[in-house]
PDB file of N, CA and C in Angstrom:
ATOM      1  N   UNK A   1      82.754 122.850 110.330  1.00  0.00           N
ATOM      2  CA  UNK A   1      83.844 121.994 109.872  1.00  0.00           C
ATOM      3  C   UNK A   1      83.969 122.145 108.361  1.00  0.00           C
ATOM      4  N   UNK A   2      85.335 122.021 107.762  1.00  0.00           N
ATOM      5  CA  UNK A   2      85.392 122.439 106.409  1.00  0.00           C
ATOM      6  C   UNK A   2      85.013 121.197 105.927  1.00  0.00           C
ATOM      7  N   UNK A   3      85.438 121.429 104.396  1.00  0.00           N
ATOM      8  CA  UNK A   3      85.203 120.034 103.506  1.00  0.00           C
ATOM      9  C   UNK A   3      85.983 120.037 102.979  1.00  0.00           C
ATOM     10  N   UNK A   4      86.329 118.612 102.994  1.00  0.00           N
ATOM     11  CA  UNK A   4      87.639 117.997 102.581  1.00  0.00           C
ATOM     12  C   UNK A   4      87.727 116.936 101.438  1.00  0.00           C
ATOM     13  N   UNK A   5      88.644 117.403 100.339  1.00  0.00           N
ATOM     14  CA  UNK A   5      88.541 116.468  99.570  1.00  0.00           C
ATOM     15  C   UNK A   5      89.592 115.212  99.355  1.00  0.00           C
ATOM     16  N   UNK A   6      89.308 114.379  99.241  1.00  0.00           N
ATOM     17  CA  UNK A   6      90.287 113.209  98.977  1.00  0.00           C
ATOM     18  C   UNK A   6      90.405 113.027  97.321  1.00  0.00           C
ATOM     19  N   UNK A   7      91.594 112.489  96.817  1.00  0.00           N
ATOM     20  CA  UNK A   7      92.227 111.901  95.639  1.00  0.00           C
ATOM     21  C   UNK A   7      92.487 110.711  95.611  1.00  0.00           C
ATOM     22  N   UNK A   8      92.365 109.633  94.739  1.00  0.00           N
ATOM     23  CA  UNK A   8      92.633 107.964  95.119  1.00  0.00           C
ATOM     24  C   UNK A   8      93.713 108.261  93.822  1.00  0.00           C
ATOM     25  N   UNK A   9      95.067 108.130  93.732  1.00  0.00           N
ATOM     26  CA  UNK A   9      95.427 108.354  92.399  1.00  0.00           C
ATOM     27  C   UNK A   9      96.472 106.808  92.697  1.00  0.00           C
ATOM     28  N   UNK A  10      96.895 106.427  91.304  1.00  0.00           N
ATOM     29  CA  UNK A  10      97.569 105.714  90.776  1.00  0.00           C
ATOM     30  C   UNK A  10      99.412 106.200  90.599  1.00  0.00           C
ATOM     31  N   UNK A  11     100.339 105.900  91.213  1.00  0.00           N
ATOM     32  CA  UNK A  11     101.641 106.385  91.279  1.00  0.00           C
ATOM     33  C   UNK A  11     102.665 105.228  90.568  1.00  0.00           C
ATOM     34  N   UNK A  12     102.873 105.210  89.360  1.00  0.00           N
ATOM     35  CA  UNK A  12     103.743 104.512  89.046  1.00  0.00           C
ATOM     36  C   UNK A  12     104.906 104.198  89.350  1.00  0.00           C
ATOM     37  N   UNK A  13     105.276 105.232  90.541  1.00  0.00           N
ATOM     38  CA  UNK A  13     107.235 105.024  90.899  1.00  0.00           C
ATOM     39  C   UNK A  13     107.256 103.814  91.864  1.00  0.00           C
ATOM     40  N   UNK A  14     105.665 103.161  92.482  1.00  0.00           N
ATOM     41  CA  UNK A  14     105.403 102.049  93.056  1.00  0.00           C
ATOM     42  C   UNK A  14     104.567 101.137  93.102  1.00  0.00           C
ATOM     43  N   UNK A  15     103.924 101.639  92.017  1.00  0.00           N
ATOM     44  CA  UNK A  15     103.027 100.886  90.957  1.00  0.00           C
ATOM     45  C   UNK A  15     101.414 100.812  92.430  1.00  0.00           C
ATOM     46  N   UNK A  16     101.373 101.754  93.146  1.00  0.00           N
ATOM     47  CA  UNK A  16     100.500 101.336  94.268  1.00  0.00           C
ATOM     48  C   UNK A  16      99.698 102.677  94.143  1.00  0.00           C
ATOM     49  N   UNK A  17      98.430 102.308  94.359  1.00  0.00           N
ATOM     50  CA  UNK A  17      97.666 103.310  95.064  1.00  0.00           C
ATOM     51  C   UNK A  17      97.264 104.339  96.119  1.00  0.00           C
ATOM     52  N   UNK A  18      97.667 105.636  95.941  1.00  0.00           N
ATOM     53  CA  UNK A  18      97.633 106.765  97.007  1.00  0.00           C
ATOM     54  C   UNK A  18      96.381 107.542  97.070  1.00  0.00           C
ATOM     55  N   UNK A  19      96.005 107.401  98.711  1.00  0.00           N
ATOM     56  CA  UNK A  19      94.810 108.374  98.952  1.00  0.00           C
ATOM     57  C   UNK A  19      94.810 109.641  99.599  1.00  0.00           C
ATOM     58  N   UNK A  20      95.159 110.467  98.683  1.00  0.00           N
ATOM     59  CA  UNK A  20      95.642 112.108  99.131  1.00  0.00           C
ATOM     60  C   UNK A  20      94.472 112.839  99.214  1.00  0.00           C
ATOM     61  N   UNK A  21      94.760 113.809 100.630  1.00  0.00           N
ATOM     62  CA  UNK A  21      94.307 115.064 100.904  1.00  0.00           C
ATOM     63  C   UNK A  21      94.496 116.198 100.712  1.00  0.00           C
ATOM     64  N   UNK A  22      93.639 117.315 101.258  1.00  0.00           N
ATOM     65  CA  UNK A  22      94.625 118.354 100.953  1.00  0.00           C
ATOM     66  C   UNK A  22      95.987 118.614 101.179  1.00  0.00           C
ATOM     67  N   UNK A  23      96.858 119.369 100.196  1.00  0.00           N
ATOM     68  CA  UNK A  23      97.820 119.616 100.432  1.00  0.00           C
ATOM     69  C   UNK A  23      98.547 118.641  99.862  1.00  0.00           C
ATOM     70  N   UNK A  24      97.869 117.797  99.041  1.00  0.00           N
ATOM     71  CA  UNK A  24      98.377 116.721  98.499  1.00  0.00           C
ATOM     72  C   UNK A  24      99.463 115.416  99.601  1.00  0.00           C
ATOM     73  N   UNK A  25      99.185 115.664 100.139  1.00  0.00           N
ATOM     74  CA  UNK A  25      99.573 114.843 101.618  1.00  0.00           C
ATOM     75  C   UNK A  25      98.873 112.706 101.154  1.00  0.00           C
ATOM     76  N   UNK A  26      99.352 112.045 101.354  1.00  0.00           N
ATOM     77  CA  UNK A  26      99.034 110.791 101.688  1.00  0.00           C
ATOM     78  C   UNK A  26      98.682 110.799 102.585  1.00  0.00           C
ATOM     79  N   UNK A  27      97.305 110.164 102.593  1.00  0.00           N
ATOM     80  CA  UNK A  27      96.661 109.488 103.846  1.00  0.00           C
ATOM     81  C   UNK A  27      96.587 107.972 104.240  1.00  0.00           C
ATOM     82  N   UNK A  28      96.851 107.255 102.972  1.00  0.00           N
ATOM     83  CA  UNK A  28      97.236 106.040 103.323  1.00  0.00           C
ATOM     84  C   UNK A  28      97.716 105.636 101.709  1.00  0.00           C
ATOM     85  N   UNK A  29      98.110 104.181 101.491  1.00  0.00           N
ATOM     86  CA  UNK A  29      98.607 103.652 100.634  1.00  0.00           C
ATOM     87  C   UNK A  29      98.231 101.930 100.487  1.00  0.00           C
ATOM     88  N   UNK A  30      97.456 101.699  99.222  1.00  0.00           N
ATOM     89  CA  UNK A  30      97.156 100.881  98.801  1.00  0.00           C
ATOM     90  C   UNK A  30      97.885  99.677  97.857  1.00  0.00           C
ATOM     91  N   UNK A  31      97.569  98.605  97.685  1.00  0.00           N
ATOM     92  CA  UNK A  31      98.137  97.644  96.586  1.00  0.00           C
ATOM     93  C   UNK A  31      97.107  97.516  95.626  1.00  0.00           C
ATOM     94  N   UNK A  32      95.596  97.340  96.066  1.00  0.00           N
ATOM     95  CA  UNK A  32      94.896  97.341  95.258  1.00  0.00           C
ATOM     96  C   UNK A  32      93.632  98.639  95.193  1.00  0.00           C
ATOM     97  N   UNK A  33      93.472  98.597  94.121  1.00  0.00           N
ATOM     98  CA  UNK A  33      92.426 100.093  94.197  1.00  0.00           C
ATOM     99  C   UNK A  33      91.292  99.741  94.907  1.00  0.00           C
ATOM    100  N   UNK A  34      90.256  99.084  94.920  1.00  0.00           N
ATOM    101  CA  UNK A  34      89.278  98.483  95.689  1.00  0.00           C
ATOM    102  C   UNK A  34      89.317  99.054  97.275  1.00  0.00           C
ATOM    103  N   UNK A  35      90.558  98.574  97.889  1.00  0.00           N
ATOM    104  CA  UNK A  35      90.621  98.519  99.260  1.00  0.00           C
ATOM    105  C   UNK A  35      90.797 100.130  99.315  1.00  0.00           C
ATOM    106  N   UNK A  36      91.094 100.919  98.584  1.00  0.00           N
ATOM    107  CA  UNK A  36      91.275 102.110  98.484  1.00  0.00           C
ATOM    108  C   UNK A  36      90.378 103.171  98.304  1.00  0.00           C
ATOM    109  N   UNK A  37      88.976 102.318  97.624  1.00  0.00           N
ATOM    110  CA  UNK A  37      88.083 103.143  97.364  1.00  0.00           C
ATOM    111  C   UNK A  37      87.063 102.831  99.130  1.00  0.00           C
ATOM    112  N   UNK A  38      87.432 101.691  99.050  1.00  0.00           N
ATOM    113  CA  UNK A  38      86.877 101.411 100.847  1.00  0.00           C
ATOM    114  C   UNK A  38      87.387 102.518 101.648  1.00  0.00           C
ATOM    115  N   UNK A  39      88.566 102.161 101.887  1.00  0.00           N
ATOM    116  CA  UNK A  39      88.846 102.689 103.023  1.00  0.00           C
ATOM    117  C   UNK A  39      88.117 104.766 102.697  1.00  0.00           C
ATOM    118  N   UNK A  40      88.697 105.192 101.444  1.00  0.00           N
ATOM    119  CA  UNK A  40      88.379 106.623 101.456  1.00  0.00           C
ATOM    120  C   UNK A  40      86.737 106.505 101.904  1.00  0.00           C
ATOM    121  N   UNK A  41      86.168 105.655 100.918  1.00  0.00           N
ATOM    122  CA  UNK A  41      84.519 105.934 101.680  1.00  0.00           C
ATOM    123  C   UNK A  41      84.283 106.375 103.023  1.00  0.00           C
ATOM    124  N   UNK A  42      84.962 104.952 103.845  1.00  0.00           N
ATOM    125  CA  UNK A  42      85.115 105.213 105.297  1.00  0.00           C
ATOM    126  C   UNK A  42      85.258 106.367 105.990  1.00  0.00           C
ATOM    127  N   UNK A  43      86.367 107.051 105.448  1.00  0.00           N
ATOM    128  CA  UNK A  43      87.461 108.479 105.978  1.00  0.00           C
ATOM    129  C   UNK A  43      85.848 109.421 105.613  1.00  0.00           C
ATOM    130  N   UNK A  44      85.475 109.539 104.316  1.00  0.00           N
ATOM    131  CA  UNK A  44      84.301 110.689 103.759  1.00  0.00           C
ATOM    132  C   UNK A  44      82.678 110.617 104.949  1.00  0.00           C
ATOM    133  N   UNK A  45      82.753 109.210 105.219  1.00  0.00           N
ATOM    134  CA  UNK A  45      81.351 109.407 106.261  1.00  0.00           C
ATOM    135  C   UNK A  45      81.657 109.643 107.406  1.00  0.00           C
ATOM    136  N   UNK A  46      83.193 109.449 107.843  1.00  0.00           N
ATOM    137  CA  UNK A  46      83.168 109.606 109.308  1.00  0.00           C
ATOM    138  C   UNK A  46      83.403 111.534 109.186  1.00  0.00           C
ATOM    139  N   UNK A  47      83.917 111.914 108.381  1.00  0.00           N
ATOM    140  CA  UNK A  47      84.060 113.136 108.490  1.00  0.00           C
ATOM    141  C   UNK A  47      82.603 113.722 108.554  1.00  0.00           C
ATOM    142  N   UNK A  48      81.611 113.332 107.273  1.00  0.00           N
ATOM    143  CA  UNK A  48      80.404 113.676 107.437  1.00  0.00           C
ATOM    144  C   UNK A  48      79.984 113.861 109.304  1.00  0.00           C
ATOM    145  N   UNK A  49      79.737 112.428 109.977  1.00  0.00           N
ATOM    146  CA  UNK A  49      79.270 111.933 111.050  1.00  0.00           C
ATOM    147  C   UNK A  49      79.839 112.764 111.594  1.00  0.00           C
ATOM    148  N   UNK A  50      80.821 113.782 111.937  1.00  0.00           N
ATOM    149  CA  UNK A  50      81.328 114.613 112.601  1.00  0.00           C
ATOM    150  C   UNK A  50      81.285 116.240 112.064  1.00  0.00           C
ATOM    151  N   UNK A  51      80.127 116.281 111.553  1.00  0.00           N
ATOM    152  CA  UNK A  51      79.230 117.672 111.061  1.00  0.00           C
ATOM    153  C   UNK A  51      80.126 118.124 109.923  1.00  0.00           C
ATOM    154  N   UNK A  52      81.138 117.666 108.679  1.00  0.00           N
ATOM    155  CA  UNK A  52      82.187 118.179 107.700  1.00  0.00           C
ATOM    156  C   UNK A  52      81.069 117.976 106.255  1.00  0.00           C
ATOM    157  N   UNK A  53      81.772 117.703 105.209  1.00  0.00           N
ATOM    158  CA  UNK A  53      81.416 117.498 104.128  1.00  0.00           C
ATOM    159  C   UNK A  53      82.486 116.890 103.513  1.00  0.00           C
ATOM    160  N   UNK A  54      82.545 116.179 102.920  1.00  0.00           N
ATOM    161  CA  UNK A  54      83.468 115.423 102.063  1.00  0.00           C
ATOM    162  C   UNK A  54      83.694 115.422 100.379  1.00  0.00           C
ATOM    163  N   UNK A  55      84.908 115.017 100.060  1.00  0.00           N
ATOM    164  CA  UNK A  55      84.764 114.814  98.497  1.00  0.00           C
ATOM    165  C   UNK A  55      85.279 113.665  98.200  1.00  0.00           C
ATOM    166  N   UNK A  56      85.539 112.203  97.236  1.00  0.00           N
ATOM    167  CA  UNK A  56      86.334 111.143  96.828  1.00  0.00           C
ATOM    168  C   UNK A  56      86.017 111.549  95.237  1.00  0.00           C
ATOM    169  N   UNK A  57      87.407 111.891  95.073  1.00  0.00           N
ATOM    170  CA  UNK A  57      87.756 111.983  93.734  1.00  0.00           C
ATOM    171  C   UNK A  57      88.664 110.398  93.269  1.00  0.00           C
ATOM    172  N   UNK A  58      88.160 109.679  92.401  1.00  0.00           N
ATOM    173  CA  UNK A  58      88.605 108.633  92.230  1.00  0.00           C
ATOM    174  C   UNK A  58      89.426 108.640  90.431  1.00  0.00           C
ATOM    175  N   UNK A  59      90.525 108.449  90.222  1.00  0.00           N
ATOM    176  CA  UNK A  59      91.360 108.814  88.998  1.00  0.00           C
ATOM    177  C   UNK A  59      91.534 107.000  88.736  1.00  0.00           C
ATOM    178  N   UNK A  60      91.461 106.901  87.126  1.00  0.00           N
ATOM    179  CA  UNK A  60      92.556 105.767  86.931  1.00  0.00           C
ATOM    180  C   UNK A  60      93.720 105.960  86.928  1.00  0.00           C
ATOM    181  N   UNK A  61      94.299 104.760  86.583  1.00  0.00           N
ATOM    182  CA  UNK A  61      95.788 104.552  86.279  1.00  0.00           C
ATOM    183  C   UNK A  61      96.547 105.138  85.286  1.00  0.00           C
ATOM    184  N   UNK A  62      95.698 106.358  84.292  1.00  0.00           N
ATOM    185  CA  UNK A  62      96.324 107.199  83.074  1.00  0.00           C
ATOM    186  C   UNK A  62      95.981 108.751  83.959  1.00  0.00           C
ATOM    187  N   UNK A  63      95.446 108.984  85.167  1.00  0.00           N
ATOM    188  CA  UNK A  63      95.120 109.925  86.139  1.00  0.00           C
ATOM    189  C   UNK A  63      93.724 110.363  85.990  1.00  0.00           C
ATOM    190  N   UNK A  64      93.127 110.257  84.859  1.00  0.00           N
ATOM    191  CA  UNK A  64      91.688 111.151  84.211  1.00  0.00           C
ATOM    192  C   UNK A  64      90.915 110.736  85.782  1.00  0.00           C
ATOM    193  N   UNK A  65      89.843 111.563  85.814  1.00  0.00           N
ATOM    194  CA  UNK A  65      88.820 111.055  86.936  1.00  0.00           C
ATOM    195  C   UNK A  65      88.252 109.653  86.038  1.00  0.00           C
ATOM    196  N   UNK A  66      87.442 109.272  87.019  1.00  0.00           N
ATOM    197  CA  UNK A  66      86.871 107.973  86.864  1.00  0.00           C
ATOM    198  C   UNK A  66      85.585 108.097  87.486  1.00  0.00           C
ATOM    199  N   UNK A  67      85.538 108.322  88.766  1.00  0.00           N
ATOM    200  CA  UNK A  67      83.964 108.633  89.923  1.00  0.00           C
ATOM    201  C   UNK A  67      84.604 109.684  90.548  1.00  0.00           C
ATOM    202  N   UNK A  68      83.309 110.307  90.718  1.00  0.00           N
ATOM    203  CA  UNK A  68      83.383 111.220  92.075  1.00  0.00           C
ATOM    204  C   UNK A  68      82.131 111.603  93.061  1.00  0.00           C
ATOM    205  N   UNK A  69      82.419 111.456  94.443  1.00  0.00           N
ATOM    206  CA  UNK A  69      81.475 111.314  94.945  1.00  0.00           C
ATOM    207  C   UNK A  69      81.088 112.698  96.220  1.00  0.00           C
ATOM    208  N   UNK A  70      79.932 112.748  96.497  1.00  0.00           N
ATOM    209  CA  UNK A  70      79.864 113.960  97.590  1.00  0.00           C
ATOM    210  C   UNK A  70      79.136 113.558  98.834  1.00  0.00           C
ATOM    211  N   UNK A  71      79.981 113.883  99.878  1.00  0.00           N
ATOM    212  CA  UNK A  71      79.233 113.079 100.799  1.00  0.00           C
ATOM    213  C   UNK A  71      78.842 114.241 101.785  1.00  0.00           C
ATOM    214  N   UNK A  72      77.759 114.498 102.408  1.00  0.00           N
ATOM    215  CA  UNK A  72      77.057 115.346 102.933  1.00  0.00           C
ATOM    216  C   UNK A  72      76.179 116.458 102.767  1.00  0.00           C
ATOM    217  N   UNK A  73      75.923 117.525 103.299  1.00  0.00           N
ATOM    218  CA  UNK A  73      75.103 118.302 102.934  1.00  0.00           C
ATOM    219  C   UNK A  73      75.429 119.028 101.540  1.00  0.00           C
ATOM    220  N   UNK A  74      74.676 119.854 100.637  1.00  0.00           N
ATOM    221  CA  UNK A  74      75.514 120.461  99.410  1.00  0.00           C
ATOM    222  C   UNK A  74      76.637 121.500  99.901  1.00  0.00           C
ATOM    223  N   UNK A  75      77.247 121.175  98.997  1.00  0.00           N
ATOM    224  CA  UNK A  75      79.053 121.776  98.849  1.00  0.00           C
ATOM    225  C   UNK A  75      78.470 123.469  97.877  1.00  0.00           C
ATOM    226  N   UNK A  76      77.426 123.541  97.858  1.00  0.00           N
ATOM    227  CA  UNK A  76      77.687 125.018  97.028  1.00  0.00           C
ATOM    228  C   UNK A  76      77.441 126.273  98.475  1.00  0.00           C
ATOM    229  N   UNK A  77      78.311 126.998  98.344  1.00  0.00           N
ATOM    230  CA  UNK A  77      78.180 128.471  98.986  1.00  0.00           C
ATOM    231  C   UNK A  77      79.326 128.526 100.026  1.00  0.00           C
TER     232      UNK A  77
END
């Protein structure tokens, strides 16, 4: 299974929080960042739990990263 990374970014045209995948795709949509960093956690272990690897790239509200996290076995090779 590949590894997949997620983006939590900040979108001002609705002042709400987006949790994109590859392909830059929305996977869901937030009001507050919190519930956003939940839910991606969620999405990153279940992928783990199903033999993948994960990424949560977490940006503020000016876009810079903020956290980033790796969830599963190492991502090098």
């Amino acid at each position: 299974m590949e590894r997949i990374v997620y983006h939590l970014v900040h979108k001002d045209s609705d002042d709400r929080w987006h949790l994109t995948k590859p392909g830059n795709v929305d996977s869901a949509v937030f009001g507050d960042k919190d519930d956003g960093v939940m839910e991606a956690k969620l999405l990153c272990r279940a992928h783990v739990a199903h033999g993948g690897q994960a990424e949560l790239v977490i940006h503020g509200k000016d876009g810079a990263v903020e956290y980033e996290f790796i969830y599963g076995e190492s991502l090098s090779g």
